[in-house]
C-alpha atoms as a PDB file:
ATOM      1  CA  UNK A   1     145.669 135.664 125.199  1.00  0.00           C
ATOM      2  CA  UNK A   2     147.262 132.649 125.156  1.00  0.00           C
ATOM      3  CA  UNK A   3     145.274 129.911 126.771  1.00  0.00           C
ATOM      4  CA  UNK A   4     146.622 126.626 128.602  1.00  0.00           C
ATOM      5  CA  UNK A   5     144.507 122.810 129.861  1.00  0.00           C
ATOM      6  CA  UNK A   6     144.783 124.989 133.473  1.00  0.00           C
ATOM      7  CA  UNK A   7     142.558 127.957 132.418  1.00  0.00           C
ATOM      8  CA  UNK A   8     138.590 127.833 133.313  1.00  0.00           C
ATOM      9  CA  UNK A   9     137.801 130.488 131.020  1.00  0.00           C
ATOM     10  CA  UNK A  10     133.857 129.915 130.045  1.00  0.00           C
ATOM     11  CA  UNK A  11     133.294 128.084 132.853  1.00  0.00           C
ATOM     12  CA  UNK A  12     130.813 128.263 135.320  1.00  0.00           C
ATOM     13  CA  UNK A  13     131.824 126.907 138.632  1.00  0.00           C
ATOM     14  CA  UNK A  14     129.454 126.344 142.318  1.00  0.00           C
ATOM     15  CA  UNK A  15     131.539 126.576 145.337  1.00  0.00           C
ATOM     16  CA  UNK A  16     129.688 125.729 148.562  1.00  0.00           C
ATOM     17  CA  UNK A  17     131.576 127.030 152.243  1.00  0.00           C
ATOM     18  CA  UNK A  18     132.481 130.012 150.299  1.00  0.00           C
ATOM     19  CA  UNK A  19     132.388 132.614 152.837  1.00  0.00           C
ATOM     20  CA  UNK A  20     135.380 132.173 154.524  1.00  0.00           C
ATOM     21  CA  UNK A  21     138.792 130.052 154.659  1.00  0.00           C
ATOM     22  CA  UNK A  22     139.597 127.492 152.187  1.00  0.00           C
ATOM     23  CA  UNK A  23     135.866 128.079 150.383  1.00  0.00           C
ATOM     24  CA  UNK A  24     137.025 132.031 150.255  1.00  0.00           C
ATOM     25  CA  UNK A  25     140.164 131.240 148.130  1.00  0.00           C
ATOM     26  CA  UNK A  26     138.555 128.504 145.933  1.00  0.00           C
ATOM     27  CA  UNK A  27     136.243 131.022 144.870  1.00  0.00           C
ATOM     28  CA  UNK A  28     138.721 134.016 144.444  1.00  0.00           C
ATOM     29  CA  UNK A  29     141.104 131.721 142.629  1.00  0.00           C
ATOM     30  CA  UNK A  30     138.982 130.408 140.164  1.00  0.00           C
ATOM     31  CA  UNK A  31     137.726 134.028 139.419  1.00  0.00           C
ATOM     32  CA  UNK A  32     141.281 134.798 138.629  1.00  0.00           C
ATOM     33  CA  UNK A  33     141.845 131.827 136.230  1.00  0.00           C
ATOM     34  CA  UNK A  34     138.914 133.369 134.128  1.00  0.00           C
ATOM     35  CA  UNK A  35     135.605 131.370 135.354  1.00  0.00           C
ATOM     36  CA  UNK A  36     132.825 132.454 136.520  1.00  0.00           C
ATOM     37  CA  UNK A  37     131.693 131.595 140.300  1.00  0.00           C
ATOM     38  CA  UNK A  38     128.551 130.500 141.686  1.00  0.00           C
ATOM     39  CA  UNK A  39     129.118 131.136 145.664  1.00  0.00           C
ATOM     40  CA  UNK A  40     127.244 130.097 148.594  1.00  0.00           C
ATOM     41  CA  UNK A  41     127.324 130.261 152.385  1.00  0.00           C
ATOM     42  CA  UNK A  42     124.988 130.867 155.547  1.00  0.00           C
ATOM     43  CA  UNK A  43     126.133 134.366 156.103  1.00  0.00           C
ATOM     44  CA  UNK A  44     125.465 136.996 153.724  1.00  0.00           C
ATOM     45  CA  UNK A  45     128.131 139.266 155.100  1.00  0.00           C
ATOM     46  CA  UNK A  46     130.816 137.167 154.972  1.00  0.00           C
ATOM     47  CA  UNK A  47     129.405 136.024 151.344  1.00  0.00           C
ATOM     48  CA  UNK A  48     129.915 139.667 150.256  1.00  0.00           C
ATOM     49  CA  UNK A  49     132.895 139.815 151.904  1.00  0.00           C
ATOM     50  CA  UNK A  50     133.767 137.054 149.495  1.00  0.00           C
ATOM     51  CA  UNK A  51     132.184 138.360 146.381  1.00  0.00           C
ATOM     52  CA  UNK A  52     133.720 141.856 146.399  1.00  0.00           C
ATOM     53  CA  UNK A  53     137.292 139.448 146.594  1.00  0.00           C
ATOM     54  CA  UNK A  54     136.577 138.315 143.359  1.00  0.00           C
ATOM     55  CA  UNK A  55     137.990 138.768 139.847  1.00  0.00           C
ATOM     56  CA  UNK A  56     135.965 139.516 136.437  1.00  0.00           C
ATOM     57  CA  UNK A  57     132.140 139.645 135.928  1.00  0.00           C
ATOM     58  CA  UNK A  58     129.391 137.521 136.033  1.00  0.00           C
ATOM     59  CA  UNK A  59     129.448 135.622 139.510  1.00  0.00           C
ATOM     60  CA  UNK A  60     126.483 134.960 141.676  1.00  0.00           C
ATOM     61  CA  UNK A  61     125.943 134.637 145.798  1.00  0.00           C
ATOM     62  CA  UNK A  62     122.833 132.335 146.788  1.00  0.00           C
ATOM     63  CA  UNK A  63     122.315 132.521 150.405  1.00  0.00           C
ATOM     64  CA  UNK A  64     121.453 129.052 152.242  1.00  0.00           C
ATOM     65  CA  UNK A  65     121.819 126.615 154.691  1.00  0.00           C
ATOM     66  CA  UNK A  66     122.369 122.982 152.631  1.00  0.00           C
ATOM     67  CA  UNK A  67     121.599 121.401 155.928  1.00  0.00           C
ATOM     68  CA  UNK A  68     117.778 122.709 155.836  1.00  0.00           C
ATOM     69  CA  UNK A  69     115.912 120.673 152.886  1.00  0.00           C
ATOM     70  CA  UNK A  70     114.241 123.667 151.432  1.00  0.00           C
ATOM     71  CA  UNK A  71     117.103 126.348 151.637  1.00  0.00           C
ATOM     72  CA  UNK A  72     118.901 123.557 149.561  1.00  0.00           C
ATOM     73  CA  UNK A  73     116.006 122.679 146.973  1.00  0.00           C
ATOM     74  CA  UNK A  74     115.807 126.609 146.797  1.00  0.00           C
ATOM     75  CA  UNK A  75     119.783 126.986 146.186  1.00  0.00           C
ATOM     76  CA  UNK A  76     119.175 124.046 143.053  1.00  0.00           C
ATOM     77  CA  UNK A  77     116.959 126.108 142.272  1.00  0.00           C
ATOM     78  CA  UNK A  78     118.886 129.131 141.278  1.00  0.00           C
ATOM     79  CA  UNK A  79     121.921 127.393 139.844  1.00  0.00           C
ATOM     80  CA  UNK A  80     122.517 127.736 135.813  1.00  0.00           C
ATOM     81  CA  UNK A  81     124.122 124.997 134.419  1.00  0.00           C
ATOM     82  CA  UNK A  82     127.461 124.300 135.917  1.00  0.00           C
ATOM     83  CA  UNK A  83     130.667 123.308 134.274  1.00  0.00           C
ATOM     84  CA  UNK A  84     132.459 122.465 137.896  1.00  0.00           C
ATOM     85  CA  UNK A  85     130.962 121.995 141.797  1.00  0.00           C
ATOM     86  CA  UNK A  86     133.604 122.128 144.934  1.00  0.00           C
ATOM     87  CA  UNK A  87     131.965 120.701 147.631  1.00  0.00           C
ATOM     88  CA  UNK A  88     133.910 122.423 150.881  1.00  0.00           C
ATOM     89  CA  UNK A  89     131.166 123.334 153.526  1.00  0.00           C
ATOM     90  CA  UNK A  90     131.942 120.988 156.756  1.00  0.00           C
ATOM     91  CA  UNK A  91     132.591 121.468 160.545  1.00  0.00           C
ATOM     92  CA  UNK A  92     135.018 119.879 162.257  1.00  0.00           C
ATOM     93  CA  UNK A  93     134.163 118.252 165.678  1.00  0.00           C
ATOM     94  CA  UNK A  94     136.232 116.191 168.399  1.00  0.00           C
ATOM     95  CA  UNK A  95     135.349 114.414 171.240  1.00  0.00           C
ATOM     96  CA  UNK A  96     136.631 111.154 172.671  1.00  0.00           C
ATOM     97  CA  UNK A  97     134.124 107.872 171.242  1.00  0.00           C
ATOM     98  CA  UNK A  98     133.503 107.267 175.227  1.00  0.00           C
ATOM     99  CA  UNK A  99     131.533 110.431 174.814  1.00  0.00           C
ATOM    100  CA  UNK A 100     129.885 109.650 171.803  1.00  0.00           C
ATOM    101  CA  UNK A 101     125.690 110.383 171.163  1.00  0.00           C
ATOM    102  CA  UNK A 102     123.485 109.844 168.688  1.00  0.00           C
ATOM    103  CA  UNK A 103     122.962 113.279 168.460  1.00  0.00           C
ATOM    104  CA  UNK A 104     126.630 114.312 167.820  1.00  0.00           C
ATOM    105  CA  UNK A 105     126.884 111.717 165.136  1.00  0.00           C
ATOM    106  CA  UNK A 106     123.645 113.108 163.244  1.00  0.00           C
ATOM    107  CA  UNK A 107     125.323 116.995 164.057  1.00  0.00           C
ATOM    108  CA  UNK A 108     128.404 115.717 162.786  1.00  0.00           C
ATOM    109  CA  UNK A 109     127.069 113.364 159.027  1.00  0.00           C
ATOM    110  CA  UNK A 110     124.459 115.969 158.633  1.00  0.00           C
ATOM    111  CA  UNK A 111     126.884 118.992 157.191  1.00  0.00           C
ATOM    112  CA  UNK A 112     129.681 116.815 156.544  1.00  0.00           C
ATOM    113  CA  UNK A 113     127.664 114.174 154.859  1.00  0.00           C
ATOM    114  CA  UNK A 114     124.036 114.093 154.359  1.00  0.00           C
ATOM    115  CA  UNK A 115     124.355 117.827 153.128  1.00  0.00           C
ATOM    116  CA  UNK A 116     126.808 117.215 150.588  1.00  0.00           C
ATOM    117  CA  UNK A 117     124.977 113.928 149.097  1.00  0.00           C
ATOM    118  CA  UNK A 118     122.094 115.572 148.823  1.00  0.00           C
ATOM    119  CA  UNK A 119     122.996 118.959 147.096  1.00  0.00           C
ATOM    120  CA  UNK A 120     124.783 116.455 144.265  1.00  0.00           C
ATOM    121  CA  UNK A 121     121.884 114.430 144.025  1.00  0.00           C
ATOM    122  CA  UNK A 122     119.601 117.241 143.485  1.00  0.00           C
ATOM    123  CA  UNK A 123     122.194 118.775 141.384  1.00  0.00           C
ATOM    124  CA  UNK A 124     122.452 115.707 138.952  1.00  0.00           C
ATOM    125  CA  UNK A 125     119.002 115.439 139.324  1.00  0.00           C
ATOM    126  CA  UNK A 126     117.578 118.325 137.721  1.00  0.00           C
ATOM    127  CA  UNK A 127     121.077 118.177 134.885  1.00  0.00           C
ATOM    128  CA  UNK A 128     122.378 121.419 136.205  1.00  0.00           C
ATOM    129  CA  UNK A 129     126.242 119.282 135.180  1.00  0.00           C
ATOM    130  CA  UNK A 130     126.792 120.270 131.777  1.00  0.00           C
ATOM    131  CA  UNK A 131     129.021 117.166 129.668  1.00  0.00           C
ATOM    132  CA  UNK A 132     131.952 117.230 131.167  1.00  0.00           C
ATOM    133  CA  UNK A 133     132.087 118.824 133.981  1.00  0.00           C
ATOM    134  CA  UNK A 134     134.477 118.433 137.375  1.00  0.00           C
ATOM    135  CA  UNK A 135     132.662 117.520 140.482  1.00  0.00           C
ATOM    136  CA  UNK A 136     135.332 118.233 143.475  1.00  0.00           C
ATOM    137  CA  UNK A 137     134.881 117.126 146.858  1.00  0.00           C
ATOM    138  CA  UNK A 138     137.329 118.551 149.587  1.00  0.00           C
ATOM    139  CA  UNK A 139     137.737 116.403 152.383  1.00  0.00           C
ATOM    140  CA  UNK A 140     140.992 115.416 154.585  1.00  0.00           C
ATOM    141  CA  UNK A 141     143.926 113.446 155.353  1.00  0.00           C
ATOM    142  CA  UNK A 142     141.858 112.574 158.676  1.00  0.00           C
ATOM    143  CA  UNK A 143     139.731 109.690 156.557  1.00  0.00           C
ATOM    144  CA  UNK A 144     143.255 108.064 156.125  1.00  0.00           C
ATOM    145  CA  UNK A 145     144.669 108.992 159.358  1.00  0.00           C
ATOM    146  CA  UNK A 146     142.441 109.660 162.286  1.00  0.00           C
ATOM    147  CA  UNK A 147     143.155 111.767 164.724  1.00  0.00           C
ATOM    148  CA  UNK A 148     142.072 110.884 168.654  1.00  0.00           C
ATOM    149  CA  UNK A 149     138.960 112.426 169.112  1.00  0.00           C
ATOM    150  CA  UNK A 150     138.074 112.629 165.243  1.00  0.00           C
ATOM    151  CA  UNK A 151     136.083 109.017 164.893  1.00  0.00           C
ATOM    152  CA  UNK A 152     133.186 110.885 163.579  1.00  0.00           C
ATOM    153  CA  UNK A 153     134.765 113.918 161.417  1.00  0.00           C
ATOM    154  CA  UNK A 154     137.668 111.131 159.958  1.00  0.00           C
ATOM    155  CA  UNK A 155     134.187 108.557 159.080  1.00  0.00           C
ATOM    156  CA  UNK A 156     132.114 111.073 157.383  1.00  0.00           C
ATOM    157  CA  UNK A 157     135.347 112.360 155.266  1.00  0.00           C
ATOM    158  CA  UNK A 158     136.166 108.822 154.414  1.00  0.00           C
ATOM    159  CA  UNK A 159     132.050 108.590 153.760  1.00  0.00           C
ATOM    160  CA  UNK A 160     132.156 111.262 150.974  1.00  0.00           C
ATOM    161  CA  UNK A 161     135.399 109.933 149.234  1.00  0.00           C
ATOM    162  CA  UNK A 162     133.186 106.333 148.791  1.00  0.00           C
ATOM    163  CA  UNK A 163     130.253 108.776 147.610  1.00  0.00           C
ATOM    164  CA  UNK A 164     132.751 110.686 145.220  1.00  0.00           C
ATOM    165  CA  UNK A 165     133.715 107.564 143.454  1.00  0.00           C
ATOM    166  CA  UNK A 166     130.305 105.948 143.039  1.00  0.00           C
ATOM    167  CA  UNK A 167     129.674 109.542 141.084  1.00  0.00           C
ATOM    168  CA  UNK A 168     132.395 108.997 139.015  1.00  0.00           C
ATOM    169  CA  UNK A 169     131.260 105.543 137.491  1.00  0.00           C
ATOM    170  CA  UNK A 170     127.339 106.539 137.523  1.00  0.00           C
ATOM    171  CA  UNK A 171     128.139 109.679 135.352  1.00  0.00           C
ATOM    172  CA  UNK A 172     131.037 109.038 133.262  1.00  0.00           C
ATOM    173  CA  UNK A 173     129.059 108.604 129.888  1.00  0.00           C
ATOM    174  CA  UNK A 174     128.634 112.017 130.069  1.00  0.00           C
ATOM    175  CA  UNK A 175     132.545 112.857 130.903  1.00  0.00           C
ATOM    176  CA  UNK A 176     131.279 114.317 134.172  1.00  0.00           C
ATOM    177  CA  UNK A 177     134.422 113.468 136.801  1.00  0.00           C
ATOM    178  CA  UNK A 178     134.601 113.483 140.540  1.00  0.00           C
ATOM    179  CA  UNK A 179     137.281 113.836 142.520  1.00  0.00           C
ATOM    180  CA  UNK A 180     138.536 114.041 146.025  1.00  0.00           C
ATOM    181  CA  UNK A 181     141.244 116.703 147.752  1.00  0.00           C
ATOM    182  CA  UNK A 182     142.792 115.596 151.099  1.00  0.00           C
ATOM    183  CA  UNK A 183     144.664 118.653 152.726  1.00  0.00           C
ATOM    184  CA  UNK A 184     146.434 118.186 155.733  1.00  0.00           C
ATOM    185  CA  UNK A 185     146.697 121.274 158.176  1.00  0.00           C
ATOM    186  CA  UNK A 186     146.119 124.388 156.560  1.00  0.00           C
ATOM    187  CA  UNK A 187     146.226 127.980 158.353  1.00  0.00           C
ATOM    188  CA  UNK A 188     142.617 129.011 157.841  1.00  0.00           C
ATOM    189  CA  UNK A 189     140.745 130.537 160.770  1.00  0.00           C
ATOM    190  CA  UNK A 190     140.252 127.157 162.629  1.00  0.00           C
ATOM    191  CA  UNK A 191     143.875 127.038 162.789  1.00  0.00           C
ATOM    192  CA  UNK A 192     144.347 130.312 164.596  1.00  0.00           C
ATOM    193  CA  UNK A 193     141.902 128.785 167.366  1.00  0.00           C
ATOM    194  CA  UNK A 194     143.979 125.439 167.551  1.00  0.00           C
ATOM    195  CA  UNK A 195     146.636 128.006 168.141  1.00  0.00           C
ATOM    196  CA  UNK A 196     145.039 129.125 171.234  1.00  0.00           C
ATOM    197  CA  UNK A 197     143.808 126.504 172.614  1.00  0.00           C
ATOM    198  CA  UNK A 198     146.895 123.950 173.292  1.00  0.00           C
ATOM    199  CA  UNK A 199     150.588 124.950 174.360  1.00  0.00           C
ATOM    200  CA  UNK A 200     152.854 125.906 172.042  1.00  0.00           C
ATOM    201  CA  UNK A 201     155.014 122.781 171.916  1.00  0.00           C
ATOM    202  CA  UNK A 202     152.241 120.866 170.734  1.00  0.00           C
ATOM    203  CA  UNK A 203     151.552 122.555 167.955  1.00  0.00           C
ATOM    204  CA  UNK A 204     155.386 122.317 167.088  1.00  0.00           C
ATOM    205  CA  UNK A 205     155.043 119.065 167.960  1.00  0.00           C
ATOM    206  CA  UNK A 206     152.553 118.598 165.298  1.00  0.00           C
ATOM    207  CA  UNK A 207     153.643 121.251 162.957  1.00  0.00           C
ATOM    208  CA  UNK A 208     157.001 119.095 163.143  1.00  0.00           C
ATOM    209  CA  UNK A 209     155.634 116.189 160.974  1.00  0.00           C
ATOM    210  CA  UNK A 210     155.076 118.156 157.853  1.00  0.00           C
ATOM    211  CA  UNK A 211     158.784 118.644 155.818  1.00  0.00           C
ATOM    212  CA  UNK A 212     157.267 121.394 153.921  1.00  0.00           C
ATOM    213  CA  UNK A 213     155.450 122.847 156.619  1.00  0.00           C
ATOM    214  CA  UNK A 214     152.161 123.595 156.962  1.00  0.00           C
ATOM    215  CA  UNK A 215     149.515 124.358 153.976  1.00  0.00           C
ATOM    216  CA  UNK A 216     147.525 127.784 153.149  1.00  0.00           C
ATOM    217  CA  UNK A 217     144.411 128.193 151.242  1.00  0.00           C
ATOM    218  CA  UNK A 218     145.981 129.145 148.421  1.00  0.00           C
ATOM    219  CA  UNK A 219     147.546 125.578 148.164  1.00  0.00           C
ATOM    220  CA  UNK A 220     144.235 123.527 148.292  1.00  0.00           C
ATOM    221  CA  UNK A 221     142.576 126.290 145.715  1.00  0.00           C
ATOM    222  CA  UNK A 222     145.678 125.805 143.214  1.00  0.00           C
ATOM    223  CA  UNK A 223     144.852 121.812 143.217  1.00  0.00           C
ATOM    224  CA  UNK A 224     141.050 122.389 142.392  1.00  0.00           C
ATOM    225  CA  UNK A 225     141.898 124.858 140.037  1.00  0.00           C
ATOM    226  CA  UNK A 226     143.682 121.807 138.512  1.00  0.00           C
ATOM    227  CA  UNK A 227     141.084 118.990 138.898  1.00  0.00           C
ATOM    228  CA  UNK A 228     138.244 121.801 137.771  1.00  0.00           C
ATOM    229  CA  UNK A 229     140.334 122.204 134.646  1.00  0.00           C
ATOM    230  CA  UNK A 230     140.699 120.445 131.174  1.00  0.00           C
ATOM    231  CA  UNK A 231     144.392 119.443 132.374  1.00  0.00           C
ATOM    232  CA  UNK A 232     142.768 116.724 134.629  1.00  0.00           C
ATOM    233  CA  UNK A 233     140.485 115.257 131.626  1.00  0.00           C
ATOM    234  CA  UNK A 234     142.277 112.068 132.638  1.00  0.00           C
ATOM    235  CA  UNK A 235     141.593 111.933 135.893  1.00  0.00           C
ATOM    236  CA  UNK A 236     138.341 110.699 137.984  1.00  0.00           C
ATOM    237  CA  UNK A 237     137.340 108.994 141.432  1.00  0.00           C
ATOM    238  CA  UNK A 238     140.899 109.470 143.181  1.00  0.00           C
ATOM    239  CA  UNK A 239     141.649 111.228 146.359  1.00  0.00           C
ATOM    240  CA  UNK A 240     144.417 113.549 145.974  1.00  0.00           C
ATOM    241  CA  UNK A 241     146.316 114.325 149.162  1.00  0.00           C
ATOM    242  CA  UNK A 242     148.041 117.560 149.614  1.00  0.00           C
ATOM    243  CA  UNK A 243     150.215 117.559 153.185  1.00  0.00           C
ATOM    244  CA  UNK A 244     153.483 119.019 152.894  1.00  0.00           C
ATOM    245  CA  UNK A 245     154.857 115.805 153.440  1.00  0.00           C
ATOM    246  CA  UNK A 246     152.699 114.827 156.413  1.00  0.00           C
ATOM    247  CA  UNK A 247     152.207 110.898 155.572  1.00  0.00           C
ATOM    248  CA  UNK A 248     155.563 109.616 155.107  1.00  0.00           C
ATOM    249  CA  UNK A 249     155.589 110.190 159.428  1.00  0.00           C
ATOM    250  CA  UNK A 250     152.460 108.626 159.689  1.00  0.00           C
END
């Protein structure tokens, strides 16, 4: 078999969010680009759900919520030694600032945020990152552009792309690189409740501003299956942004 930069073919890769939406089709891609997949999630069903999805041999499911500080010690834990980590568990959460609580902001940091840091930092900690490896952080076009209602969802996004490239300069004697994707709108599940939710001109409206239309999973999972790879060896503490087109109507 012929193999290209693109393949992950003896790699091992930890996906986090991987029961369902963009998470789901990270995981399924990777499988079929030859690496094996480490997957995690809260919900065991929907894990399966995503493990049966999935190409080749040799994948794992670890149960856990990152949020709760032993679940997450216990996912380190379990983890071999990883070639590649895709960071995609979040919420999303609006509500005008007038509105605003303490509590909402620690609801908001603590999965989108405090989570996330402190997986890595475990991660790093105990040298699960073999040399080399890809760390990939998805986050969103929101950090850049805010939405009305988004102050806290756009400032924890914009949090973790600071976070990702502090990584990338604390770790790159070992060739360990960390990158950040920036979809726009992609149809995932949370979509289909936007969808019902507000009229249909509005989300015309809004589906209007992206020349190539709107993203799918498939589209986010194709550009980590890029910065995961040896094809991005080059390439470490940028924010990629993937919107159809989206920013040049900002």
């Amino acid at each position: 078999m012929n193999k290209t930069p693109f393949h992950l073919h003896g790699k091992t890769i930890f996906i986090s969010g991987a029961s369902s939406g963009i998470g789901r089709q990270i995981a399924i891609s990777v499988s079929q680009m030859g690496g094996r997949v480490v997957i995690t999630g809260r919900n065991q069903d929907r894990l399966d759900e995503t493990f049966k999805s999935l190409s080749g041999s040799g994948h794992l499911t670890v149960l856990g919520d990152l949020t709760d500080t032993n679940q997450r010690d216990n996912i380190i834990k379990q983890l071999p030694q990883l070639d590649g980590v895709v960071m995609n568990a979040g919420m999303v959460q609006a509500y005008p600032i007038k509105f605003m609580t303490l509590e909402k902001i620690k609801e908001t940091f603590s999965i989108n945020y405090d989570a996330v840091v402190l997986l890595i930092a475990g991660i790093t900690r105990n040298k699960k990152l073999n040399k080399g490896a890809s760390v990939v952080f998805i986050s969103s076009i929101s950090s850049n552009f805010p939405p009305k209602g988004g102050s806290m969802y756009s400032s924890a996004k914009a949090a973790i792309e600071s976070f990702s490239k502090v990584l990338a300069l604390e770790h790159y004697t070992q060739k360990i690189r960390s990158n950040c994707i920036l979809p726009g709108m992609v149809k995932t599940a949370l979509y289909e409740d936007v969808e019902k939710v507000i009229t249909k001109e509005s989300l015309d409206a809004h589906v209007a501003k992206y020349p190539l239309g709107v993203g799918y999973p498939e589209d986010v999972a194709n550009t980590a299956i890029f910065l995961l790879s040896d094809a991005s060896r080059w390439i470490t503490g940028t924010n990629l942004i993937i919107d159809g087109g989206c920013i040049l109507n900002a």
